[in-house]
PDB file of N, CA and C in Angstrom:
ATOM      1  N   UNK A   1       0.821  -1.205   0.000  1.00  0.00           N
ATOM      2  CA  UNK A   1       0.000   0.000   0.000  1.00  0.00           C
ATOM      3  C   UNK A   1       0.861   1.264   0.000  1.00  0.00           C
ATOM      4  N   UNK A   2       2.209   0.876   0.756  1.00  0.00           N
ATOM      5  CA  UNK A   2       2.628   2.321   0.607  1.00  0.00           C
ATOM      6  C   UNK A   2       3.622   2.924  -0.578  1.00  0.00           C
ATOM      7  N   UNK A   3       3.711   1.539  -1.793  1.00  0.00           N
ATOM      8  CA  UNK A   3       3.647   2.352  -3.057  1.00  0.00           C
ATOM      9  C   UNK A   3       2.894   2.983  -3.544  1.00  0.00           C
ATOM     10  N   UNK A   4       1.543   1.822  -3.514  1.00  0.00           N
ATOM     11  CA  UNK A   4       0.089   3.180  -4.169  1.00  0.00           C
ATOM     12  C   UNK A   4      -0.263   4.310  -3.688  1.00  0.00           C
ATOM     13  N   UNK A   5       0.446   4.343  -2.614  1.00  0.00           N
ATOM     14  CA  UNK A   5       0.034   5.843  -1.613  1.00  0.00           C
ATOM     15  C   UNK A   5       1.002   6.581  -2.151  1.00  0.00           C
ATOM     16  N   UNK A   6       2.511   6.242  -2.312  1.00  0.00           N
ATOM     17  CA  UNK A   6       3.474   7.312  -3.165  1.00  0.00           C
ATOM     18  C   UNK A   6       3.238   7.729  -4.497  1.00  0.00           C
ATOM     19  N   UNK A   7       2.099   6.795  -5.005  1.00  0.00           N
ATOM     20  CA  UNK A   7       2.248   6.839  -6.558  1.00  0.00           C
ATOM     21  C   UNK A   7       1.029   8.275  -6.479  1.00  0.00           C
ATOM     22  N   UNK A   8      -0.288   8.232  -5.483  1.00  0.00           N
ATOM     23  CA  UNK A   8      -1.079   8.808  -5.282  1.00  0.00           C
ATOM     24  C   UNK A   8      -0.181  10.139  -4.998  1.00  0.00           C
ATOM     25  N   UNK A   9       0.206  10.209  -4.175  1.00  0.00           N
ATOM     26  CA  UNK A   9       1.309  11.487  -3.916  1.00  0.00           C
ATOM     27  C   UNK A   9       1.840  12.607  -5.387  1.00  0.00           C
ATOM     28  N   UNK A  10       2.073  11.786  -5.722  1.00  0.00           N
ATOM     29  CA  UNK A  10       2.816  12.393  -7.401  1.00  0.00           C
ATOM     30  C   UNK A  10       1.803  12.398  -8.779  1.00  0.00           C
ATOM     31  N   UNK A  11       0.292  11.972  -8.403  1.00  0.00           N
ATOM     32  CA  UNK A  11      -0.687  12.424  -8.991  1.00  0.00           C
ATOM     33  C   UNK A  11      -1.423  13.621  -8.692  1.00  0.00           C
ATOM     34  N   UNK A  12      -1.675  13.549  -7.321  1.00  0.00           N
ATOM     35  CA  UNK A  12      -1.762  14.835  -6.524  1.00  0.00           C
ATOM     36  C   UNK A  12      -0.600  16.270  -6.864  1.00  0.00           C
ATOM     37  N   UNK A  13       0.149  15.766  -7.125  1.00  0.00           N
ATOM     38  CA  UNK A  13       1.422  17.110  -7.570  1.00  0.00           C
ATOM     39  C   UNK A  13       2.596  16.768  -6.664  1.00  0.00           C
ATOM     40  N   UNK A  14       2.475  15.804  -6.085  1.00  0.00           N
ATOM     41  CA  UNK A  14       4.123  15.979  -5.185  1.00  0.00           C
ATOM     42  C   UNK A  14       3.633  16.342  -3.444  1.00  0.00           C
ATOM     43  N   UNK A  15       4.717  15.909  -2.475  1.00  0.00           N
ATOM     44  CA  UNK A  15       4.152  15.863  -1.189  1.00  0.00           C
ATOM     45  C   UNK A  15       3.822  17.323  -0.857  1.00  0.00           C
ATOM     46  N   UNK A  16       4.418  18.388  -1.899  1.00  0.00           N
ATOM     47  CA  UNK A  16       3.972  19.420  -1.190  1.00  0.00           C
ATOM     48  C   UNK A  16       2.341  19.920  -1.530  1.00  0.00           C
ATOM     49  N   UNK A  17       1.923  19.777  -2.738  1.00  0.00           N
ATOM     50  CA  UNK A  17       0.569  20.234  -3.222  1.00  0.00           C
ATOM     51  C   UNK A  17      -0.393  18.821  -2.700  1.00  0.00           C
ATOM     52  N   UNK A  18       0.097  17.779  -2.336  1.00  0.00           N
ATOM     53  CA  UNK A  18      -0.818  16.878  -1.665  1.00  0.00           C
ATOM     54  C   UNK A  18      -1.025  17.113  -0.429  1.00  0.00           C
ATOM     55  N   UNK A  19      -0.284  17.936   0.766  1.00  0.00           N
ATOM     56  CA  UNK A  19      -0.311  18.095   1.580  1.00  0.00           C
ATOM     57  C   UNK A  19      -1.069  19.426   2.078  1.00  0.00           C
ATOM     58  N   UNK A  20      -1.249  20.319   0.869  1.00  0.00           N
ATOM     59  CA  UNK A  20      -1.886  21.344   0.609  1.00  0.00           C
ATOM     60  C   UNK A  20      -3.356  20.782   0.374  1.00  0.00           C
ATOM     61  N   UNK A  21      -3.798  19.745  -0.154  1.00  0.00           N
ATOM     62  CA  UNK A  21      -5.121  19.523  -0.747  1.00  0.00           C
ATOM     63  C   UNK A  21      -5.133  18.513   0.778  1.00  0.00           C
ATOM     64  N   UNK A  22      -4.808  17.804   1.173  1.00  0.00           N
ATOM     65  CA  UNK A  22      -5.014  16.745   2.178  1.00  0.00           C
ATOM     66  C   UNK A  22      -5.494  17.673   3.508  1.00  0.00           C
ATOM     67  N   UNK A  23      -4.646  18.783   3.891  1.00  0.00           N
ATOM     68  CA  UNK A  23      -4.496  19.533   5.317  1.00  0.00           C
ATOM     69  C   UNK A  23      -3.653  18.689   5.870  1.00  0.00           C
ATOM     70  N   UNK A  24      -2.682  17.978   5.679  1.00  0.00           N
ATOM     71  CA  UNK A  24      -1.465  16.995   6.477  1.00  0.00           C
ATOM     72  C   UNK A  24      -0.564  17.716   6.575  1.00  0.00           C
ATOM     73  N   UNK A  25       0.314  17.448   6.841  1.00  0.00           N
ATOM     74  CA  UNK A  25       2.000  18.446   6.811  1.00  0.00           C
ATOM     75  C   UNK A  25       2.273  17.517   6.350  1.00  0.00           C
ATOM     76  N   UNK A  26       3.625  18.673   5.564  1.00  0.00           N
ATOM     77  CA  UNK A  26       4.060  17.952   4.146  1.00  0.00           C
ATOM     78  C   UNK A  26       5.208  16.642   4.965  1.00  0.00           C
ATOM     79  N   UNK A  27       5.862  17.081   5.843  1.00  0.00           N
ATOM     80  CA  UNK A  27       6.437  16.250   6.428  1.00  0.00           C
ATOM     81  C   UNK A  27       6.016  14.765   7.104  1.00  0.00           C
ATOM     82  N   UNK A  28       4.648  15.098   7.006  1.00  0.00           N
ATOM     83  CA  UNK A  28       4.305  13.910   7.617  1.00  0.00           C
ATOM     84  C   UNK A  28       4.075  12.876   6.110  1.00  0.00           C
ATOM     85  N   UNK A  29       3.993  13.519   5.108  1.00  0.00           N
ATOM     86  CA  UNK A  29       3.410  12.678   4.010  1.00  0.00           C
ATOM     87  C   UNK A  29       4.676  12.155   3.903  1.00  0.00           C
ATOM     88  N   UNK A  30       5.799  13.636   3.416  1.00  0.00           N
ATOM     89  CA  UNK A  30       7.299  12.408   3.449  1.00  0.00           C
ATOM     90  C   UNK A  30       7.514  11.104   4.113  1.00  0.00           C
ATOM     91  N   UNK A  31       7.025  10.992   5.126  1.00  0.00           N
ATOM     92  CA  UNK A  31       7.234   9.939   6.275  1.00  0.00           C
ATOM     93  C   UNK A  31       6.227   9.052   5.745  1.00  0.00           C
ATOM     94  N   UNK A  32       4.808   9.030   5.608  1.00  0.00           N
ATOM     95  CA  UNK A  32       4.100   7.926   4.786  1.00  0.00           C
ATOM     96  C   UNK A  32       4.638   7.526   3.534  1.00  0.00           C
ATOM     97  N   UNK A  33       5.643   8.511   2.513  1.00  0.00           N
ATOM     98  CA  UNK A  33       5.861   7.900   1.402  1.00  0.00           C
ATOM     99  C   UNK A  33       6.971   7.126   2.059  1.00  0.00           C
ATOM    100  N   UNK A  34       7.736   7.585   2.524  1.00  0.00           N
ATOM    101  CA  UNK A  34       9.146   6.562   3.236  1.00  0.00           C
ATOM    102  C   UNK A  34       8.994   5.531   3.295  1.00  0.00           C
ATOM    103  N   UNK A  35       8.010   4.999   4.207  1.00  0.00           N
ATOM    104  CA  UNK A  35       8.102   3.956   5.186  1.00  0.00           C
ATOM    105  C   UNK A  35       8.324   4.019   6.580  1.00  0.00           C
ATOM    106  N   UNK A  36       8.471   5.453   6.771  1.00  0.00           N
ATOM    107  CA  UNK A  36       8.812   5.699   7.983  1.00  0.00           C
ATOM    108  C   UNK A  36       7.367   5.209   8.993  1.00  0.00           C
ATOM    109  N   UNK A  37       6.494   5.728   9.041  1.00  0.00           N
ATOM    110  CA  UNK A  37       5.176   5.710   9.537  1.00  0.00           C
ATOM    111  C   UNK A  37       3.986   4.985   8.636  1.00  0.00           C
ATOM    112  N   UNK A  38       3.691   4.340   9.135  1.00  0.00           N
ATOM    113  CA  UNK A  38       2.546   2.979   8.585  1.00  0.00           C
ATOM    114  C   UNK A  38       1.139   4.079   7.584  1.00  0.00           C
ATOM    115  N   UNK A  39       1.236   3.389   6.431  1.00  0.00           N
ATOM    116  CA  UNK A  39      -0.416   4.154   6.010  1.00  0.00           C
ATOM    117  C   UNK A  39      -1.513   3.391   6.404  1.00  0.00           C
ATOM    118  N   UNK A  40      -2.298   3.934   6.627  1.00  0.00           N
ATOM    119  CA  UNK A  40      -3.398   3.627   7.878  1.00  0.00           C
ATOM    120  C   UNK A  40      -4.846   3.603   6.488  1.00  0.00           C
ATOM    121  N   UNK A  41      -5.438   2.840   7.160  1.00  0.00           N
ATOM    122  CA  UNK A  41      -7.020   2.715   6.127  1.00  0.00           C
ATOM    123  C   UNK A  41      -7.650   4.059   5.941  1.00  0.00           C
ATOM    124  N   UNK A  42      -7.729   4.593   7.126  1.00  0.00           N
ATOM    125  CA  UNK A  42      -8.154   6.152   7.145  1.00  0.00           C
ATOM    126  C   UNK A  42      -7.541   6.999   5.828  1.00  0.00           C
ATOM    127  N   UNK A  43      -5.813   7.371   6.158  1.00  0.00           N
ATOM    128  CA  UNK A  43      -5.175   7.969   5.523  1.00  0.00           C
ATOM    129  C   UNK A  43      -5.648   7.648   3.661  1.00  0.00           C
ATOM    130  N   UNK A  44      -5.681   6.053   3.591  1.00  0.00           N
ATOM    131  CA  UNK A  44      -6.387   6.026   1.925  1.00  0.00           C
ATOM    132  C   UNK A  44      -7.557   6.373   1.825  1.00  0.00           C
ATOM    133  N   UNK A  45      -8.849   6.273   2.752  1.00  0.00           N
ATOM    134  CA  UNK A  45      -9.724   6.882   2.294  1.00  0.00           C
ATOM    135  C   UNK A  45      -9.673   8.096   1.850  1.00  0.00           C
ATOM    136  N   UNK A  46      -8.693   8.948   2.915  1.00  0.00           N
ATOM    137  CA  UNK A  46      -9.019  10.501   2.633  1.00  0.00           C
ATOM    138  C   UNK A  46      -8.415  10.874   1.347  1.00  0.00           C
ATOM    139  N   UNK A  47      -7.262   9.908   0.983  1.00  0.00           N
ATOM    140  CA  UNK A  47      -6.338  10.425   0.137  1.00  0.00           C
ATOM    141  C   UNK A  47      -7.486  10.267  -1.272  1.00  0.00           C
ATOM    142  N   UNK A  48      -8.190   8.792  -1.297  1.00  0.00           N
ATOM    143  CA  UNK A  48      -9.283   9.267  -2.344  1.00  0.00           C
ATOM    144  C   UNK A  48     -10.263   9.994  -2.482  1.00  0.00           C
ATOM    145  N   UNK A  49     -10.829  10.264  -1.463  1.00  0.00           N
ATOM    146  CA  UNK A  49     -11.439  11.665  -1.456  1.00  0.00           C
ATOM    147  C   UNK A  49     -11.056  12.572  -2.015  1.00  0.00           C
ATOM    148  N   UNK A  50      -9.934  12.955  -1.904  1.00  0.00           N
ATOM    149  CA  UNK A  50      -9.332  14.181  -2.505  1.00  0.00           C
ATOM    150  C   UNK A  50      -8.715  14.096  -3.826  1.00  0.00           C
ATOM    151  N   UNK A  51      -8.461  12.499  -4.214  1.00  0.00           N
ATOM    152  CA  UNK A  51      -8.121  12.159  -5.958  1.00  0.00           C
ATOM    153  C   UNK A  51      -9.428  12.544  -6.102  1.00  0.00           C
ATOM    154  N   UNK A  52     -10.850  12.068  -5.839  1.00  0.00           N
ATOM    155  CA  UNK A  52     -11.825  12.419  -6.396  1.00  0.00           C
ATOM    156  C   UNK A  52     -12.487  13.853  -6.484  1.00  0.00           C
ATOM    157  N   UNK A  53     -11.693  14.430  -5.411  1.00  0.00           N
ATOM    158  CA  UNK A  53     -12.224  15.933  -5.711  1.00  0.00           C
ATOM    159  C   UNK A  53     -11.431  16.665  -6.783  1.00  0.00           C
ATOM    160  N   UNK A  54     -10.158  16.400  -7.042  1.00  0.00           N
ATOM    161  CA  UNK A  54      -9.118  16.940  -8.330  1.00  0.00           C
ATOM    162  C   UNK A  54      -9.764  16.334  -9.635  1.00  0.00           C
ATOM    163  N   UNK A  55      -9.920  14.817  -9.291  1.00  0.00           N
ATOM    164  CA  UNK A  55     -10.786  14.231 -10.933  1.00  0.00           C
ATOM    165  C   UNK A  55     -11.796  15.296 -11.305  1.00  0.00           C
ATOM    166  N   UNK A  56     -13.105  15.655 -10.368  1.00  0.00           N
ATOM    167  CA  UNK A  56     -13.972  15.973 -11.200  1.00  0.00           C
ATOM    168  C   UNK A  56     -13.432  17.894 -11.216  1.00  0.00           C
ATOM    169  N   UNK A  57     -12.728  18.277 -10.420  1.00  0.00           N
ATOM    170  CA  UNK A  57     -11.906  19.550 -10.874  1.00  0.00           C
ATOM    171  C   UNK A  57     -11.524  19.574 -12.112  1.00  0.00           C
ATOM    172  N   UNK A  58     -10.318  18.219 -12.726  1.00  0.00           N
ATOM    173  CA  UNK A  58      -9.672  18.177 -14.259  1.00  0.00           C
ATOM    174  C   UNK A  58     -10.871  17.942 -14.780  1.00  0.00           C
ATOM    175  N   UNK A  59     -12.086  17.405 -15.027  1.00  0.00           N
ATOM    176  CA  UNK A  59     -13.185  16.835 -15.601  1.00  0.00           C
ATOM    177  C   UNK A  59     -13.924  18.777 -16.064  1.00  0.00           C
ATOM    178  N   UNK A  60     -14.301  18.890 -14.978  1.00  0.00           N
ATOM    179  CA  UNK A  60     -14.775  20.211 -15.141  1.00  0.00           C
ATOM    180  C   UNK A  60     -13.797  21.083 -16.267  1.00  0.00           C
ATOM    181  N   UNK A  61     -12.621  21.457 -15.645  1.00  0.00           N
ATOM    182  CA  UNK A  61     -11.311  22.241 -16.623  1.00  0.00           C
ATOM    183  C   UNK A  61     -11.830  21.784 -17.917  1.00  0.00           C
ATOM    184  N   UNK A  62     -11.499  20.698 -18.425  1.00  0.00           N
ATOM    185  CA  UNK A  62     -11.768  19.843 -19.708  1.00  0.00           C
ATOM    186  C   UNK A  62     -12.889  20.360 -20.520  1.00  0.00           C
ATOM    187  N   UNK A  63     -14.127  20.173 -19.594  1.00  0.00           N
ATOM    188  CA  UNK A  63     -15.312  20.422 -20.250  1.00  0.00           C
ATOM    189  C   UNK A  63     -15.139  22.112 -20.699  1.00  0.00           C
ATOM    190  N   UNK A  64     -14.899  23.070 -19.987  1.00  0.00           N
ATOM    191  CA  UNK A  64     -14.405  24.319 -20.486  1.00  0.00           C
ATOM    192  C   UNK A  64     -14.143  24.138 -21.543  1.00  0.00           C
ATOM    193  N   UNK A  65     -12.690  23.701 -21.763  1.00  0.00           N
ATOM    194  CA  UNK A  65     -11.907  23.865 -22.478  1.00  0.00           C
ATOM    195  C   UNK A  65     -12.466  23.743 -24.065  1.00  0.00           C
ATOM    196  N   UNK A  66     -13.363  22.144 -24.025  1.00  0.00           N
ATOM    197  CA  UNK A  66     -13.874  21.953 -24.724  1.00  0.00           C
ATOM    198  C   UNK A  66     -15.155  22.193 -25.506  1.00  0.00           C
ATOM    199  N   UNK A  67     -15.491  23.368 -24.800  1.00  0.00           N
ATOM    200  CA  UNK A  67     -16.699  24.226 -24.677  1.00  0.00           C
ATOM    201  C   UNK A  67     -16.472  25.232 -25.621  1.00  0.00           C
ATOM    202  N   UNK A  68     -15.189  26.052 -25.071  1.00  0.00           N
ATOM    203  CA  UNK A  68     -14.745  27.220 -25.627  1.00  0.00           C
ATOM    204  C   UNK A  68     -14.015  27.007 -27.023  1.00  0.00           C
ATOM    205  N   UNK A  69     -13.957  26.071 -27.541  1.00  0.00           N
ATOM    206  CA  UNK A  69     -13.155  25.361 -28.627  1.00  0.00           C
ATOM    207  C   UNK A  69     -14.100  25.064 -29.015  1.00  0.00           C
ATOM    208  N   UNK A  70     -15.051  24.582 -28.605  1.00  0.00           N
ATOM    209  CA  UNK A  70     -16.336  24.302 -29.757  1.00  0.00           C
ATOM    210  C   UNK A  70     -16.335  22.553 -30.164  1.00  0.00           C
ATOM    211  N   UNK A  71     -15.731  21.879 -29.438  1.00  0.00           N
ATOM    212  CA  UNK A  71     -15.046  20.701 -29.941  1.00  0.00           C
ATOM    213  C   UNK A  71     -16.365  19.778 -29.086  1.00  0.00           C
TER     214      UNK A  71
END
């Protein structure tokens, strides 16, 4: 799990803009991507929560985009 949680990390933008969208300190995420500190069931729920709030963010962007283009 605590690859898919690093991989989640660097979809999010990196520990610092994940830690920005999460409310975690960035330091503490370093330490979940490490290995330092265990990822917890909690910690993945929230972390998809918040992939799912950026998805339908890029989803939305998109539809703009593709709005204003006429496409």
């Amino acid at each position: 799990m605590r690859d898919h949680f690093a991989h989640c990390i660097q979809v999010l933008g990196g520990p610092s803009a994940a830690s920005r969208r999460m409310g975690i300190d960035e330091r503490a995420i370093r330490r979940f991507v490490s290995g330092e500190r265990p990822v917890s069931e909690a910690l993945l729920l929230d972390t998809a929560k918040v992939l799912r709030e950026l998805a339908a963010l890029a989803s939305a962007a998109e539809a703009q985009i593709t709005q204003a283009l006429g496409h």
